[in-house]
N, C-alpha and C. Protein backbone atom coordinates (compact mmCIF):
# COMPACT_ATOMS: atom_id res chain seq x y z
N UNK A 1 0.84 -1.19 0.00
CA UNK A 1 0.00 0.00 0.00
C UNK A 1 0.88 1.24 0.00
N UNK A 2 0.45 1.98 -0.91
CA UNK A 2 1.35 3.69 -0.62
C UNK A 2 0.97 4.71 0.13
N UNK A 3 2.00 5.25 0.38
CA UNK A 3 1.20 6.77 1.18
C UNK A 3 0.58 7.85 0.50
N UNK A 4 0.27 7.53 -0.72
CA UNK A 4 -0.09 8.73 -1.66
C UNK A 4 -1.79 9.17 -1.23
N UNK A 5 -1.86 10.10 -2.02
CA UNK A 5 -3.42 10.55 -1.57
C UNK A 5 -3.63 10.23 -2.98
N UNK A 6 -4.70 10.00 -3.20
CA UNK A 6 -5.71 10.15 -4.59
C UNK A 6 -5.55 11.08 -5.47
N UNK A 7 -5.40 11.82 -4.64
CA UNK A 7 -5.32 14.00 -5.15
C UNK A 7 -3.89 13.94 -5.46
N UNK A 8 -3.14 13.68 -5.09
CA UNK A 8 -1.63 14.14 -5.58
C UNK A 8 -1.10 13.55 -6.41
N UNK A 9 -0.14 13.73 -7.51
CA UNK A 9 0.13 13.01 -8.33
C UNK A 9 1.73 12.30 -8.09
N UNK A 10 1.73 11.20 -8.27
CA UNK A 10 3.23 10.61 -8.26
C UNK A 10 4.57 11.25 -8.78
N UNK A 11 4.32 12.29 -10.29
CA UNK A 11 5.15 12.82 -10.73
C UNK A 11 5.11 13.99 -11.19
N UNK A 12 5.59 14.93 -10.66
CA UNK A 12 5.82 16.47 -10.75
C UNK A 12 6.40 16.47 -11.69
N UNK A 13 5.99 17.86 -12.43
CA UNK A 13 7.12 18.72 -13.95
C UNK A 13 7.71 19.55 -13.18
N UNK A 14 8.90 20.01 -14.01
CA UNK A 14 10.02 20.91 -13.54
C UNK A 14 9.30 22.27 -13.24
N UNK A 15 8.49 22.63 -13.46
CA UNK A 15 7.64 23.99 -13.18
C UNK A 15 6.84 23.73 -12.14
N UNK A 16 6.51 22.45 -11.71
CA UNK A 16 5.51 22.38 -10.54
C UNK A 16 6.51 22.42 -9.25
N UNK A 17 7.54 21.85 -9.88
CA UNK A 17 8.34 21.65 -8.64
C UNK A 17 9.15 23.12 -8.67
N UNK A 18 8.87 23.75 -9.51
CA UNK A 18 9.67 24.78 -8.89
C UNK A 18 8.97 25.76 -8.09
N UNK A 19 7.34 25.60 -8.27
CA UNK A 19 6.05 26.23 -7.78
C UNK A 19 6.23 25.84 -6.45
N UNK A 20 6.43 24.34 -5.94
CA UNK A 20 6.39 23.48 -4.95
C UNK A 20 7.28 23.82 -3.94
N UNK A 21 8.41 24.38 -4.66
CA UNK A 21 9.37 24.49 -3.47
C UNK A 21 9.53 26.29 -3.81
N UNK A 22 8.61 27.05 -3.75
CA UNK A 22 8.61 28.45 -3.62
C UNK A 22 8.88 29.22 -4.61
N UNK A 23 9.34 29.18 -5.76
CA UNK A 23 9.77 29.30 -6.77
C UNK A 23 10.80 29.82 -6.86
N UNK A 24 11.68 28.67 -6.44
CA UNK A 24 12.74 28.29 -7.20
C UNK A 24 12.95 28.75 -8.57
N UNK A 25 14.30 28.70 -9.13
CA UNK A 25 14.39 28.58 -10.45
C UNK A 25 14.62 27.23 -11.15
N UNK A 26 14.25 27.05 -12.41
CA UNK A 26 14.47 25.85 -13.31
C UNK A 26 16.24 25.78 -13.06
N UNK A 27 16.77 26.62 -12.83
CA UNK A 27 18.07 25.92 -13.00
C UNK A 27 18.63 25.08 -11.48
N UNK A 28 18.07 25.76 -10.32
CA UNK A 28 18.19 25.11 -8.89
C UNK A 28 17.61 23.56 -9.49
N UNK A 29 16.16 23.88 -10.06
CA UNK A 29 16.33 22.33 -9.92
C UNK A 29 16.61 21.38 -10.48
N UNK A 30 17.41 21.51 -11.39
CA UNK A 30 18.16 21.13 -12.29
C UNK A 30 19.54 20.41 -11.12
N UNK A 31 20.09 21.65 -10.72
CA UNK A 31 20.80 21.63 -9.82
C UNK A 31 20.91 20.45 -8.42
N UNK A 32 19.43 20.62 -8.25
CA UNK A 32 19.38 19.44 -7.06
C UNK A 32 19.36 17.92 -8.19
N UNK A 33 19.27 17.85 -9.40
CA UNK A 33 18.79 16.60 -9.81
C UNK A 33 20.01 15.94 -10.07
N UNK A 34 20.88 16.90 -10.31
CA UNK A 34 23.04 16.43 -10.44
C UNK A 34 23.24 16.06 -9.12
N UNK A 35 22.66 16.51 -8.34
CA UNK A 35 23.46 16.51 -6.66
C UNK A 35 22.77 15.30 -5.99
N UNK A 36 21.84 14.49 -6.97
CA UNK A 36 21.12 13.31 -6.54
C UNK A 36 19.73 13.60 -5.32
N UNK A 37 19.51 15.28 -4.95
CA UNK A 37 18.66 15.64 -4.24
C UNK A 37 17.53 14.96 -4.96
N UNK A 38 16.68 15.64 -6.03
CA UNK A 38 15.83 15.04 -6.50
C UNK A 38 16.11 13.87 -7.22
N UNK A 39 14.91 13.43 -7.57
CA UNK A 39 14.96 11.98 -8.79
C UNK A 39 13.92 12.20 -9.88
N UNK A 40 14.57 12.61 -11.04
CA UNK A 40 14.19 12.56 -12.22
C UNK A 40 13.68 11.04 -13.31
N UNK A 41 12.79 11.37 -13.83
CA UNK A 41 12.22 10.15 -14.71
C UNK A 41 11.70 10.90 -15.95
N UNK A 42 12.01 10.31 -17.19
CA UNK A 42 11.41 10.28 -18.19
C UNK A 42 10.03 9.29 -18.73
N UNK A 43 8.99 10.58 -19.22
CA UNK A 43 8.12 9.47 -19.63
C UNK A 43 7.93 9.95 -21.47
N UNK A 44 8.35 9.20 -22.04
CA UNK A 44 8.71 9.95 -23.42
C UNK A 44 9.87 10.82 -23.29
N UNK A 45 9.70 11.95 -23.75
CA UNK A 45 10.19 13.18 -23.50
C UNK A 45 10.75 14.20 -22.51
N UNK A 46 9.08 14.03 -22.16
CA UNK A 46 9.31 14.54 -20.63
C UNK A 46 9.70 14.23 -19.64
N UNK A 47 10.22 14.97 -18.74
CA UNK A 47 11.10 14.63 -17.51
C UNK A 47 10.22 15.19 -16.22
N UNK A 48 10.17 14.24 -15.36
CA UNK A 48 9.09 14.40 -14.29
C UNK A 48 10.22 14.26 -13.32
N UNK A 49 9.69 15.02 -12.00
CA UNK A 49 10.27 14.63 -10.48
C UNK A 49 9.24 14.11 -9.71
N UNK A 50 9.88 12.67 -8.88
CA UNK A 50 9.33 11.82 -7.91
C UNK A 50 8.32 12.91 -7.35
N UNK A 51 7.70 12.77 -6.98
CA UNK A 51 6.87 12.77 -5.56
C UNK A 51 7.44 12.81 -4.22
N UNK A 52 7.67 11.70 -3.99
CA UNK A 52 8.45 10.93 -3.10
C UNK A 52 9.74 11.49 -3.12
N UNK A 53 10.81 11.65 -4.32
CA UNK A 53 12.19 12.58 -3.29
C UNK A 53 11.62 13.88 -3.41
N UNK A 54 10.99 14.64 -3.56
CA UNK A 54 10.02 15.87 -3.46
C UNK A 54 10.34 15.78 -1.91
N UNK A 55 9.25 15.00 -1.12
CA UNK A 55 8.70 15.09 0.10
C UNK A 55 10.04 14.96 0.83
N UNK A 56 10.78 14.04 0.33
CA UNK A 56 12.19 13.67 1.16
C UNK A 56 12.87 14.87 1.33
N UNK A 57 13.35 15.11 0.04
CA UNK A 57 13.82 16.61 0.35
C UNK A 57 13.77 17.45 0.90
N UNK A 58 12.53 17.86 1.33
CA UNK A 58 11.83 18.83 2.09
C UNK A 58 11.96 18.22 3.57
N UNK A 59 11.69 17.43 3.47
CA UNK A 59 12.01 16.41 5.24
C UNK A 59 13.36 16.79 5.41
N UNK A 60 14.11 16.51 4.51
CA UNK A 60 15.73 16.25 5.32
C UNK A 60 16.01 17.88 5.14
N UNK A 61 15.77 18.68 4.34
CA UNK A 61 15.91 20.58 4.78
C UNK A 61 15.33 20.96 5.88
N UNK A 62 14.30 20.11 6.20
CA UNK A 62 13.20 20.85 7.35
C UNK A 62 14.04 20.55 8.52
N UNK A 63 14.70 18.45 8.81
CA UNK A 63 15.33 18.36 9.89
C UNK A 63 16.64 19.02 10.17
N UNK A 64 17.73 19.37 8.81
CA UNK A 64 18.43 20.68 9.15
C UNK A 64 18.21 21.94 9.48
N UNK A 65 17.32 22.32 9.23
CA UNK A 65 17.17 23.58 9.81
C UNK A 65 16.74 23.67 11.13
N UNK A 66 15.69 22.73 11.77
CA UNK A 66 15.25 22.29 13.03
C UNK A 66 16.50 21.80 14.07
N UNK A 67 17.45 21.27 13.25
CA UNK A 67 18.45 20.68 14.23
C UNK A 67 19.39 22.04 14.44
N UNK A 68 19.44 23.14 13.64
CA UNK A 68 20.62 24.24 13.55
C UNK A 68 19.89 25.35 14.52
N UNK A 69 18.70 25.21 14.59
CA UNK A 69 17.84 26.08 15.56
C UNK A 69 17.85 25.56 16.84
N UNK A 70 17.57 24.43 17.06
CA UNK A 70 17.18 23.85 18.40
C UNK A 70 18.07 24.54 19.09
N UNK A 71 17.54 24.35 20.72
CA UNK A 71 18.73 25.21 21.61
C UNK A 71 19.97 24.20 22.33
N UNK A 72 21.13 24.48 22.17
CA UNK A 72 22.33 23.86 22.50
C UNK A 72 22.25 24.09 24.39
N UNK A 73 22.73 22.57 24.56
CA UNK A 73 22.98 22.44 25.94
C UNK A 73 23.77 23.38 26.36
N UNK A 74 23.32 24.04 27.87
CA UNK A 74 24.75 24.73 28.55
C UNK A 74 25.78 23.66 28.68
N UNK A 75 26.86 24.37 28.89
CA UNK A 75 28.20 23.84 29.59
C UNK A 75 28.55 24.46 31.12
């Protein structure tokens, strides 16, 4: 079984995802797709991004930034 909703689609275009993550530029995400951040697929032609490293991505930025904020033990 997946975690998907009904409503969302498995594979984002390079414009949704750049909508998705604030708007970005086409070349950032280009950028994350060399750096193995995202995961790119062709269907024909077109080139779609996961869903799924979408959400990841955003998870593992969210837990860096959460971990660089949190408050550090005294000494």
């Amino acid at each position: 079984m997946n975690n998907y909703n009904d409503n969302q689609p498995l594979l984002v275009s390079v414009p949704g995802v750049q909508w998705r993550l604030g708007g970005i530029g086409v070349t950032k995400v280009y950028d994350l797709i060399k750096r193995g951040e995202l995961v790119k697929v062709n269907i024909g032609r077109r080139g779609f991004i996961t869903a799924k490293s979408l959400e990841a991505y955003v998870d593992r930025i969210t837990e860096v930034a959460e971990a660089s904020t949190s408050p550090r033990p005294k000494r």
